[in-house]
C-alpha atoms as a PDB file:
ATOM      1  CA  UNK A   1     -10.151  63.337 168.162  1.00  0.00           C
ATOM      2  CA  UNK A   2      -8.113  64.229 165.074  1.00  0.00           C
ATOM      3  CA  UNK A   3      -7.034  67.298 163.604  1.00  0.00           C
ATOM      4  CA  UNK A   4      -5.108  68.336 161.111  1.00  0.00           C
ATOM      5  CA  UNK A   5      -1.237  70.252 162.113  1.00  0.00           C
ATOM      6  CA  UNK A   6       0.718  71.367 159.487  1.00  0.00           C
ATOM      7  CA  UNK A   7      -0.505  69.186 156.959  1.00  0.00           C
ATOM      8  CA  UNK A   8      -0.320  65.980 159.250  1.00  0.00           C
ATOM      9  CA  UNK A   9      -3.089  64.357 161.184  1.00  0.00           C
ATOM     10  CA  UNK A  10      -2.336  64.747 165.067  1.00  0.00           C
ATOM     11  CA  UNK A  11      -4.753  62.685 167.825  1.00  0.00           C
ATOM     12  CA  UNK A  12      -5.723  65.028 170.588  1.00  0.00           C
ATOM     13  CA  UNK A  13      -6.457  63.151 173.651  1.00  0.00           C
ATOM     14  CA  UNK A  14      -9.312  62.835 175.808  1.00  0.00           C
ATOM     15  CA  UNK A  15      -8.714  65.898 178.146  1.00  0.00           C
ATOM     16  CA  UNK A  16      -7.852  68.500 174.974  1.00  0.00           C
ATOM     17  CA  UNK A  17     -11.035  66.777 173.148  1.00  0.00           C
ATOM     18  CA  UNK A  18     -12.908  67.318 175.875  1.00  0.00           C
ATOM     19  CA  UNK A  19     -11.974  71.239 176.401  1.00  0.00           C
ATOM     20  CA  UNK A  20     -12.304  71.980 172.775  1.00  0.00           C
ATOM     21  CA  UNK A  21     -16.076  70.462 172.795  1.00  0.00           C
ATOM     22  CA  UNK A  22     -16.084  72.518 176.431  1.00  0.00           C
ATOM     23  CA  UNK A  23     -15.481  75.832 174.172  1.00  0.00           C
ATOM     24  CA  UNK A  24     -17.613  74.753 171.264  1.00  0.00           C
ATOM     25  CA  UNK A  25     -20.603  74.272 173.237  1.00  0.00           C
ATOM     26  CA  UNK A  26     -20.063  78.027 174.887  1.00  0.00           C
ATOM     27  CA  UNK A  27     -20.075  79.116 171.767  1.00  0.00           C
ATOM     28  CA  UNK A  28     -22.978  77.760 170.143  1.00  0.00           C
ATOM     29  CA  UNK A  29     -24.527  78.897 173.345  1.00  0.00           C
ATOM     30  CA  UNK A  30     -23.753  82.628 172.522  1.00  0.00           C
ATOM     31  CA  UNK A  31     -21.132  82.591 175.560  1.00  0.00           C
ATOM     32  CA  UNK A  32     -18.317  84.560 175.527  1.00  0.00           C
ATOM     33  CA  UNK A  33     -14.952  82.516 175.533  1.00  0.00           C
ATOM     34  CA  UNK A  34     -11.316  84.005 176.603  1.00  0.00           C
ATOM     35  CA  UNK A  35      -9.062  82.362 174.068  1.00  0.00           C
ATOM     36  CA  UNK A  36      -5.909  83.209 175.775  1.00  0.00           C
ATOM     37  CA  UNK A  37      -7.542  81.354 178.799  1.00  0.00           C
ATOM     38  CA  UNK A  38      -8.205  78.466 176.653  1.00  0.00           C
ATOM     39  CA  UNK A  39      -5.196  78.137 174.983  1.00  0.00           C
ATOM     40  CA  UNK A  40      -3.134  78.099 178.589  1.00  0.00           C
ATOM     41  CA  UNK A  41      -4.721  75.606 179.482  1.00  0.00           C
ATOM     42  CA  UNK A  42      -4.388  73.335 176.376  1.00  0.00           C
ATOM     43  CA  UNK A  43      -0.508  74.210 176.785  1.00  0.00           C
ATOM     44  CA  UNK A  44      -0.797  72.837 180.399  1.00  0.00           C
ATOM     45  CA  UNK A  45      -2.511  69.623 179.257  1.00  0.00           C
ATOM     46  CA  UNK A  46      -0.957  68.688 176.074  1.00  0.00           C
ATOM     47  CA  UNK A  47       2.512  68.191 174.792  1.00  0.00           C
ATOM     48  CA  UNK A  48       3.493  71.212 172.188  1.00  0.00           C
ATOM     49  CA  UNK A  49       2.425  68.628 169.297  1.00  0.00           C
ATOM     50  CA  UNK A  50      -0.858  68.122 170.034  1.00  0.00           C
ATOM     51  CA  UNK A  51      -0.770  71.797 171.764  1.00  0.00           C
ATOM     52  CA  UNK A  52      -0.427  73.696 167.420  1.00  0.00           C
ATOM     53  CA  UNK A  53      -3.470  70.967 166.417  1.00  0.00           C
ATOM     54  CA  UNK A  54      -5.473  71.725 169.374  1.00  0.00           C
ATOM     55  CA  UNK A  55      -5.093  75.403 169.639  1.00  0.00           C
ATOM     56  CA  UNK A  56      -5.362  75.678 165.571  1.00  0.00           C
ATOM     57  CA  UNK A  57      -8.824  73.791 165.846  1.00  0.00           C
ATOM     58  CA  UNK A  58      -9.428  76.003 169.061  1.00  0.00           C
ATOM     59  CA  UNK A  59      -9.022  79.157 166.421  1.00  0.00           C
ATOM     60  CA  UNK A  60     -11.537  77.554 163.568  1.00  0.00           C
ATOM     61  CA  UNK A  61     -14.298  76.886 166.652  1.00  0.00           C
ATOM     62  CA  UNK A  62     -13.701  80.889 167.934  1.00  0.00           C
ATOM     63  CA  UNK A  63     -13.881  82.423 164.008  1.00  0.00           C
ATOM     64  CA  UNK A  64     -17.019  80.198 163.629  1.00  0.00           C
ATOM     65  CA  UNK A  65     -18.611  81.858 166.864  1.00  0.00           C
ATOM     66  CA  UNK A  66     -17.283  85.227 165.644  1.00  0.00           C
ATOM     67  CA  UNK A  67     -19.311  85.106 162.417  1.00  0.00           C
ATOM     68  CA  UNK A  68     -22.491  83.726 163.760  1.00  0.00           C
ATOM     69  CA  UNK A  69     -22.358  86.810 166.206  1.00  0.00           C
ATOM     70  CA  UNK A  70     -21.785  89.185 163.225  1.00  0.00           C
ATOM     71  CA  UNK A  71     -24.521  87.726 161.146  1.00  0.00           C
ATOM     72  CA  UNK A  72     -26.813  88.117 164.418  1.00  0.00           C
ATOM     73  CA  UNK A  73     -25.983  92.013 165.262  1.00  0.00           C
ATOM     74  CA  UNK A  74     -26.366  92.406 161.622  1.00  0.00           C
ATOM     75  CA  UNK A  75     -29.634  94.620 160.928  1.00  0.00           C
ATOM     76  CA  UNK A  76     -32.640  93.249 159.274  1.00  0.00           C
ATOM     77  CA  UNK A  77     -33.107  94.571 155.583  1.00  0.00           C
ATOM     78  CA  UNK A  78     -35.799  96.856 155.795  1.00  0.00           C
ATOM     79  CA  UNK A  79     -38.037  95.834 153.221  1.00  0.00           C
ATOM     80  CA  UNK A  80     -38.776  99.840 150.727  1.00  0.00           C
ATOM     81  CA  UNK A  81     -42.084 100.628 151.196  1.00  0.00           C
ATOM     82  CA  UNK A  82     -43.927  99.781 148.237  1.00  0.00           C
ATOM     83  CA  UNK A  83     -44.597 102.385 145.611  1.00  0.00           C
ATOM     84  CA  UNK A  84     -47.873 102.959 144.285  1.00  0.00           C
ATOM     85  CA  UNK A  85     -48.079 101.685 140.923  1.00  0.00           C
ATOM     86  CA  UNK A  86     -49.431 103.374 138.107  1.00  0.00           C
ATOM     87  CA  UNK A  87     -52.016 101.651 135.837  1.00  0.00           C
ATOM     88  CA  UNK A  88     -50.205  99.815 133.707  1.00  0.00           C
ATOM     89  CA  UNK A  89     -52.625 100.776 131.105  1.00  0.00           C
ATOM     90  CA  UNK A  90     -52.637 104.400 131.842  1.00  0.00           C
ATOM     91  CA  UNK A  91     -52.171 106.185 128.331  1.00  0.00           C
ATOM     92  CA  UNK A  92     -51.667 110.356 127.702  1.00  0.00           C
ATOM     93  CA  UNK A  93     -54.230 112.753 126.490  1.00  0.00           C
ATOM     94  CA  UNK A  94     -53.548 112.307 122.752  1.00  0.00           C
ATOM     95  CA  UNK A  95     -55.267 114.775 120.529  1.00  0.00           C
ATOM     96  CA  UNK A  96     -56.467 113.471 117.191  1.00  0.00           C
ATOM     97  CA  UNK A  97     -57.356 116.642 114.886  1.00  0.00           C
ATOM     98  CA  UNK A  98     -57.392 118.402 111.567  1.00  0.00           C
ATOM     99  CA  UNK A  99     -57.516 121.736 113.738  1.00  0.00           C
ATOM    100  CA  UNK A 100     -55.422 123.024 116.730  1.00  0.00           C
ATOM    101  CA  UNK A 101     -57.051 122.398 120.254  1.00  0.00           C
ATOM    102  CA  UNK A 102     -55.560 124.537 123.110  1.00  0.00           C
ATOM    103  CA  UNK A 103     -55.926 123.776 127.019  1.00  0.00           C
ATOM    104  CA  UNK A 104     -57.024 126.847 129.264  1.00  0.00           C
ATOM    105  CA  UNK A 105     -56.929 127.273 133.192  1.00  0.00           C
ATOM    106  CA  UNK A 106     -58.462 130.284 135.053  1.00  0.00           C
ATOM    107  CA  UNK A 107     -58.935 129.404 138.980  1.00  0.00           C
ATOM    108  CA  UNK A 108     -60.177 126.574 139.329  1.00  0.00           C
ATOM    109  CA  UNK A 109     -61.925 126.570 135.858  1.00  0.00           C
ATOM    110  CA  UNK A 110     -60.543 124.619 133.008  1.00  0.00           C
ATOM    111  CA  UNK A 111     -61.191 124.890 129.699  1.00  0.00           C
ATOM    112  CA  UNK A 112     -60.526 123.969 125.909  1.00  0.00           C
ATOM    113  CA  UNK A 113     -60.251 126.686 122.948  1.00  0.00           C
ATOM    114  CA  UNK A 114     -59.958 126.739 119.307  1.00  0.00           C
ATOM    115  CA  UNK A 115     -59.746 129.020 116.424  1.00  0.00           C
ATOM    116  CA  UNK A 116     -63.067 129.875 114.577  1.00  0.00           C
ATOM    117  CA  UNK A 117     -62.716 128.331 111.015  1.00  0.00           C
ATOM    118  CA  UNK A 118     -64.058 129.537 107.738  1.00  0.00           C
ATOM    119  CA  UNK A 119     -67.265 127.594 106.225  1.00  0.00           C
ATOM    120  CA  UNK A 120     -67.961 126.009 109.803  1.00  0.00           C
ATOM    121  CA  UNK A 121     -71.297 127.350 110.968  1.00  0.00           C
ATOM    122  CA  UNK A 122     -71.791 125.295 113.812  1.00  0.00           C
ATOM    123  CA  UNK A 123     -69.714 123.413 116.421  1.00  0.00           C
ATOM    124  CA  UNK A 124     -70.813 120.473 117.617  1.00  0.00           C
ATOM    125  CA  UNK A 125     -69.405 118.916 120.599  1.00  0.00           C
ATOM    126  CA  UNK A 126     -70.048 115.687 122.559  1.00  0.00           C
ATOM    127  CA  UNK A 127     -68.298 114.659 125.627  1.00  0.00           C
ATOM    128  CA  UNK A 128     -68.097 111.694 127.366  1.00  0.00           C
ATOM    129  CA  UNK A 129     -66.054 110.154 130.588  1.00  0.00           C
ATOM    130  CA  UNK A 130     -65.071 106.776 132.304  1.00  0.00           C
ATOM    131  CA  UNK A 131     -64.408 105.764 135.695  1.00  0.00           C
ATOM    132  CA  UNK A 132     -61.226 104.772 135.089  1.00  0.00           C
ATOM    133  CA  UNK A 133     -58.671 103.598 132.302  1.00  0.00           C
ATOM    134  CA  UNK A 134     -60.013 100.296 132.115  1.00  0.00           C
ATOM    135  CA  UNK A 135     -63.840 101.404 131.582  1.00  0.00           C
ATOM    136  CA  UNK A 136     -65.786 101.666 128.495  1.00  0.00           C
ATOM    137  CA  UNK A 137     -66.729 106.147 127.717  1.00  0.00           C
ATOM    138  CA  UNK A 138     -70.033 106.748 128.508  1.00  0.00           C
ATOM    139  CA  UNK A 139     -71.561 109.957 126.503  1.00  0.00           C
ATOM    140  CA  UNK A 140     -72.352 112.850 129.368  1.00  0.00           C
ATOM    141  CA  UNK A 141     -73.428 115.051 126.582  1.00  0.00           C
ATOM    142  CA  UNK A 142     -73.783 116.890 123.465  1.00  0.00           C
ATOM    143  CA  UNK A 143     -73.881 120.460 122.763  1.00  0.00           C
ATOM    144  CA  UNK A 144     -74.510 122.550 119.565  1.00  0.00           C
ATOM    145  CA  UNK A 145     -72.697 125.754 119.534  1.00  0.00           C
ATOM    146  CA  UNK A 146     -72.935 128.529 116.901  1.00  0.00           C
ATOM    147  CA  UNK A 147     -69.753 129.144 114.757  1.00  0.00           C
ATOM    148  CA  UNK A 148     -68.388 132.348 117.133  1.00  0.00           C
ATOM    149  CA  UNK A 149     -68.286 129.922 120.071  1.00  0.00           C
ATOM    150  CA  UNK A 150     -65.066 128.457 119.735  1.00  0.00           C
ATOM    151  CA  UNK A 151     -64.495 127.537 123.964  1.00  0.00           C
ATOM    152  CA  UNK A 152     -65.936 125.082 126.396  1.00  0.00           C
ATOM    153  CA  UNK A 153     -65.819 124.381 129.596  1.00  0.00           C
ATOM    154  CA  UNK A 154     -64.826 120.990 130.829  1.00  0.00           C
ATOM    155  CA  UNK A 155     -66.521 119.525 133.734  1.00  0.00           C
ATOM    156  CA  UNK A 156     -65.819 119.458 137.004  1.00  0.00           C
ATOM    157  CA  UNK A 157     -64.492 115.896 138.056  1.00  0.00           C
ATOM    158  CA  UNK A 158     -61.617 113.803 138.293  1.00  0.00           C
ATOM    159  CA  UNK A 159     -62.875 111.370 135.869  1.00  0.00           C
ATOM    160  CA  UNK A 160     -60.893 111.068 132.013  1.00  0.00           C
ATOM    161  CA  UNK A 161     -62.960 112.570 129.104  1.00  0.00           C
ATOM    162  CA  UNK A 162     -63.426 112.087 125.694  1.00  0.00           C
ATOM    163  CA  UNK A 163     -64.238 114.776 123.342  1.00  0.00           C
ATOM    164  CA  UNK A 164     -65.102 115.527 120.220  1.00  0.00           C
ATOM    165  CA  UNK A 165     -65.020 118.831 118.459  1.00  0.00           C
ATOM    166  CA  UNK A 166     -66.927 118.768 114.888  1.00  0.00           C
ATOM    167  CA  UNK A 167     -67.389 121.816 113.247  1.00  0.00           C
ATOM    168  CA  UNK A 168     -70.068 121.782 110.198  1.00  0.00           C
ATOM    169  CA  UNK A 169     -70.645 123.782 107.242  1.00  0.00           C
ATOM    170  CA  UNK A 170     -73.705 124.026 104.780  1.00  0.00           C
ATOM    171  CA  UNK A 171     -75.248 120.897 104.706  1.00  0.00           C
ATOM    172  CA  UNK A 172     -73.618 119.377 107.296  1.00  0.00           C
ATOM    173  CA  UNK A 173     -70.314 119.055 105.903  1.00  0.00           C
ATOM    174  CA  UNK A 174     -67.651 118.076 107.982  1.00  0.00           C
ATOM    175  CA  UNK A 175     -64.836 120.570 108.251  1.00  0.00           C
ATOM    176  CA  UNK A 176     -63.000 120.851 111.120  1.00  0.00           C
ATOM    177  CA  UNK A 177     -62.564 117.808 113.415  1.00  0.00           C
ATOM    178  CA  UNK A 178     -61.077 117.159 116.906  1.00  0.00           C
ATOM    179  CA  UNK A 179     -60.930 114.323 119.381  1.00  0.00           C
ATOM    180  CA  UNK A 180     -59.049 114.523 122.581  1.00  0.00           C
ATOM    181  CA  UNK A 181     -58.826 111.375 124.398  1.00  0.00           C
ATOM    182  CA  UNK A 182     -57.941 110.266 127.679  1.00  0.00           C
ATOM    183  CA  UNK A 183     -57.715 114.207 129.014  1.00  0.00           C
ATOM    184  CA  UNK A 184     -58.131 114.711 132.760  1.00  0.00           C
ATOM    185  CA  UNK A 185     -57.687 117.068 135.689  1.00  0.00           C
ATOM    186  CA  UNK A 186     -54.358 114.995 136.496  1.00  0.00           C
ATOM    187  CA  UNK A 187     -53.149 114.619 133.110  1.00  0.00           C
ATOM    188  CA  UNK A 188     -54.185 118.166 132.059  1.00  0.00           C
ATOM    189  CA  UNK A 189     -50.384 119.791 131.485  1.00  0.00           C
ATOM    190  CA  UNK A 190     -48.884 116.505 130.279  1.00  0.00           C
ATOM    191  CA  UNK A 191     -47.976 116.788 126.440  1.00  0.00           C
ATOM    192  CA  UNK A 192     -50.364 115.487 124.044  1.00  0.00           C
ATOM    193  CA  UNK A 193     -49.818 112.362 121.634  1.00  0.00           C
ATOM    194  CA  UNK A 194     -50.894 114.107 118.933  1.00  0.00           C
ATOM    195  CA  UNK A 195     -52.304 112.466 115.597  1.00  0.00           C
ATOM    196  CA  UNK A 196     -53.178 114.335 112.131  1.00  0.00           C
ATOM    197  CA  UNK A 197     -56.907 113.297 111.182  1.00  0.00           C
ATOM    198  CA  UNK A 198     -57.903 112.882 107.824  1.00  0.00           C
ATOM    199  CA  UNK A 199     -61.070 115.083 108.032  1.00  0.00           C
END
Protein backbone atom coordinates (compact mmCIF):
# COMPACT_ATOMS: atom_id res chain seq x y z
CA UNK A 1 0.00 0.00 0.00
CA UNK A 2 0.88 3.65 -0.65
CA UNK A 3 0.53 6.66 1.23
CA UNK A 4 1.40 9.86 1.01
CA UNK A 5 4.54 11.37 3.75
CA UNK A 6 5.38 14.72 3.52
CA UNK A 7 4.40 15.28 0.15
CA UNK A 8 6.14 12.00 -1.18
CA UNK A 9 4.57 8.67 -1.89
CA UNK A 10 6.01 6.01 0.69
CA UNK A 11 5.09 1.94 0.14
CA UNK A 12 4.05 0.46 3.43
CA UNK A 13 4.68 -3.15 3.46
CA UNK A 14 2.65 -6.07 3.94
CA UNK A 15 2.72 -6.30 7.83
CA UNK A 16 1.94 -2.21 8.35
CA UNK A 17 -0.82 -2.71 5.43
CA UNK A 18 -2.10 -5.34 7.07
CA UNK A 19 -2.42 -3.58 10.72
CA UNK A 20 -3.78 -0.43 9.28
CA UNK A 21 -6.74 -2.54 7.45
CA UNK A 22 -6.60 -4.50 11.14
CA UNK A 23 -7.65 -0.91 12.70
CA UNK A 24 -9.90 0.14 9.88
CA UNK A 25 -12.04 -2.76 10.10
CA UNK A 26 -12.41 -2.13 14.17
CA UNK A 27 -13.48 0.89 13.34
CA UNK A 28 -16.06 0.49 10.87
CA UNK A 29 -17.14 -2.11 13.32
CA UNK A 30 -17.84 0.58 16.05
CA UNK A 31 -14.74 -0.92 18.11
CA UNK A 32 -12.81 1.06 20.15
CA UNK A 33 -9.05 1.33 19.01
CA UNK A 34 -5.97 2.50 21.40
CA UNK A 35 -3.93 4.59 19.01
CA UNK A 36 -0.93 4.77 21.15
CA UNK A 37 -1.14 0.87 21.04
CA UNK A 38 -1.28 0.99 17.38
CA UNK A 39 1.21 3.28 16.67
CA UNK A 40 3.93 1.12 18.95
CA UNK A 41 3.49 -1.35 17.15
CA UNK A 42 3.84 0.20 13.63
CA UNK A 43 7.21 1.70 15.19
CA UNK A 44 8.21 -1.95 16.01
CA UNK A 45 7.44 -3.17 12.48
CA UNK A 46 8.45 -0.48 10.20
CA UNK A 47 11.51 1.58 9.64
CA UNK A 48 10.83 5.45 10.84
CA UNK A 49 10.05 6.17 6.96
CA UNK A 50 7.37 4.14 6.43
CA UNK A 51 6.63 4.51 10.40
CA UNK A 52 5.34 9.02 9.62
CA UNK A 53 3.23 7.43 6.35
CA UNK A 54 1.80 4.68 8.28
CA UNK A 55 1.00 6.33 11.50
CA UNK A 56 -0.25 9.63 9.44
CA UNK A 57 -2.74 7.26 7.50
CA UNK A 58 -3.30 5.49 10.99
CA UNK A 59 -4.56 9.24 12.18
CA UNK A 60 -6.98 9.86 8.90
CA UNK A 61 -8.60 6.06 9.61
CA UNK A 62 -9.08 7.13 13.69
CA UNK A 63 -10.63 10.94 12.76
CA UNK A 64 -12.86 9.05 10.23
CA UNK A 65 -14.14 6.65 13.12
CA UNK A 66 -14.31 9.70 15.41
CA UNK A 67 -16.85 11.49 13.22
CA UNK A 68 -19.01 8.60 12.32
CA UNK A 69 -19.36 8.13 16.22
CA UNK A 70 -20.28 11.85 16.61
CA UNK A 71 -22.78 11.84 13.84
CA UNK A 72 -24.27 8.56 15.59
CA UNK A 73 -24.61 10.01 19.38
CA UNK A 74 -25.91 12.98 17.64
CA UNK A 75 -29.79 13.38 18.55
CA UNK A 76 -32.46 12.97 16.04
CA UNK A 77 -34.16 16.39 15.01
CA UNK A 78 -37.33 16.31 16.58
CA UNK A 79 -39.63 17.08 13.97
CA UNK A 80 -42.18 20.69 15.76
CA UNK A 81 -45.37 19.48 16.14
CA UNK A 82 -47.45 20.78 13.52
CA UNK A 83 -49.51 23.87 14.10
CA UNK A 84 -53.00 24.01 13.32
CA UNK A 85 -53.53 26.04 10.39
CA UNK A 86 -55.96 28.60 10.01
CA UNK A 87 -58.27 28.67 6.94
CA UNK A 88 -56.49 30.18 4.54
CA UNK A 89 -59.61 31.84 3.51
CA UNK A 90 -60.64 32.94 6.89
CA UNK A 91 -61.59 36.77 6.49
CA UNK A 92 -62.65 39.42 9.64
CA UNK A 93 -66.06 40.58 10.53
CA UNK A 94 -66.13 43.63 8.21
CA UNK A 95 -69.01 45.94 8.74
CA UNK A 96 -70.44 47.58 5.64
CA UNK A 97 -72.81 50.59 6.82
CA UNK A 98 -74.17 54.07 6.43
CA UNK A 99 -74.89 53.85 10.34
CA UNK A 100 -72.72 52.81 13.38
CA UNK A 101 -73.22 49.09 14.55
CA UNK A 102 -71.91 48.35 18.11
CA UNK A 103 -71.12 44.72 19.58
CA UNK A 104 -72.63 43.95 23.16
CA UNK A 105 -71.80 41.03 25.69
CA UNK A 106 -73.78 40.39 28.94
CA UNK A 107 -73.04 36.65 30.31
CA UNK A 108 -73.17 34.58 27.98
CA UNK A 109 -75.55 36.73 25.79
CA UNK A 110 -74.28 38.61 22.84
CA UNK A 111 -75.71 41.16 21.14
CA UNK A 112 -75.65 44.02 18.40
CA UNK A 113 -76.96 47.77 19.04
CA UNK A 114 -77.53 50.83 17.12
CA UNK A 115 -78.73 54.30 17.43
CA UNK A 116 -82.47 54.97 16.59
CA UNK A 117 -82.45 57.23 13.42
CA UNK A 118 -84.81 59.94 12.39
CA UNK A 119 -87.45 59.07 9.45
CA UNK A 120 -86.76 55.20 10.01
CA UNK A 121 -90.00 53.67 11.23
CA UNK A 122 -89.14 50.24 11.03
CA UNK A 123 -86.03 48.02 11.26
CA UNK A 124 -85.80 45.28 9.33
CA UNK A 125 -83.33 42.66 9.92
CA UNK A 126 -82.41 39.34 8.26
CA UNK A 127 -79.78 37.03 9.38
CA UNK A 128 -78.23 34.31 7.94
CA UNK A 129 -75.12 31.75 8.78
CA UNK A 130 -72.73 29.14 7.11
CA UNK A 131 -71.02 26.18 8.26
CA UNK A 132 -67.91 27.37 7.62
CA UNK A 133 -65.81 29.99 5.53
CA UNK A 134 -66.00 28.10 2.51
CA UNK A 135 -69.99 27.65 2.51
CA UNK A 136 -72.56 29.54 0.72
CA UNK A 137 -75.07 31.93 3.81
CA UNK A 138 -78.12 30.36 4.21
CA UNK A 139 -81.03 32.92 5.50
CA UNK A 140 -82.06 31.69 9.32
CA UNK A 141 -84.40 34.57 9.42
CA UNK A 142 -86.03 37.81 9.15
CA UNK A 143 -87.45 40.01 11.67
CA UNK A 144 -89.44 43.34 11.52
CA UNK A 145 -88.84 45.53 14.42
CA UNK A 146 -90.56 48.86 15.20
CA UNK A 147 -88.32 52.04 15.03
CA UNK A 148 -87.59 52.13 19.18
CA UNK A 149 -86.04 48.67 18.83
CA UNK A 150 -82.68 49.43 17.95
CA UNK A 151 -80.90 45.80 19.62
CA UNK A 152 -80.87 42.17 18.72
CA UNK A 153 -79.81 39.31 19.93
CA UNK A 154 -77.51 37.09 17.99
CA UNK A 155 -77.93 33.45 18.12
CA UNK A 156 -76.53 31.05 19.98
CA UNK A 157 -73.90 29.01 17.85
CA UNK A 158 -70.52 28.89 16.72
CA UNK A 159 -71.42 29.24 13.19
CA UNK A 160 -70.37 32.92 11.13
CA UNK A 161 -73.42 35.21 10.43
CA UNK A 162 -74.45 37.55 8.08
CA UNK A 163 -76.61 40.41 8.86
CA UNK A 164 -78.35 42.95 7.62
CA UNK A 165 -79.76 45.95 9.37
CA UNK A 166 -82.29 48.09 7.05
CA UNK A 167 -84.09 50.67 8.57
CA UNK A 168 -87.22 52.13 6.44
CA UNK A 169 -89.07 55.23 6.35
CA UNK A 170 -92.51 56.20 4.71
CA UNK A 171 -92.91 54.23 1.86
CA UNK A 172 -90.34 52.03 2.30
CA UNK A 173 -87.51 54.21 1.80
CA UNK A 174 -84.28 53.05 2.56
CA UNK A 175 -82.46 55.04 5.20
CA UNK A 176 -80.22 53.53 7.30
CA UNK A 177 -78.30 50.42 6.14
CA UNK A 178 -75.94 47.85 7.77
CA UNK A 179 -74.32 44.58 6.83
CA UNK A 180 -71.94 42.79 9.06
CA UNK A 181 -70.29 39.94 7.52
CA UNK A 182 -68.37 37.10 8.56
CA UNK A 183 -69.16 37.96 12.56
CA UNK A 184 -68.87 35.04 14.97
CA UNK A 185 -68.58 33.95 18.58
CA UNK A 186 -64.66 33.55 17.86
CA UNK A 187 -64.19 36.54 15.88
CA UNK A 188 -66.54 38.67 18.04
CA UNK A 189 -63.72 41.28 19.66
CA UNK A 190 -61.54 41.26 16.54
CA UNK A 191 -61.66 44.80 14.80
CA UNK A 192 -63.96 45.25 12.03
CA UNK A 193 -62.97 45.91 8.23
CA UNK A 194 -65.14 48.51 8.00
CA UNK A 195 -66.65 49.91 4.60
CA UNK A 196 -68.84 53.25 4.08
CA UNK A 197 -72.14 52.16 2.11
CA UNK A 198 -73.67 54.30 -0.23
CA UNK A 199 -77.25 54.01 1.18
Amino acid sequence: MRSAFFGELTELSEPTTALIDETRAAVAAGRSVDRDAVAARIRSLAPPAEAGAALEQLDRVLAVGRARARLAEAPASTPKPARPLRSAVRTRPSLTANMDVRRLVDGGRYSLAWDRATGVLEWEVRIASRADERSDYVPLETRALPAETTAIDVPDTDRAFRIHIVGRGRGGKLLRRAVISGLSRESWNERWQKRASAS
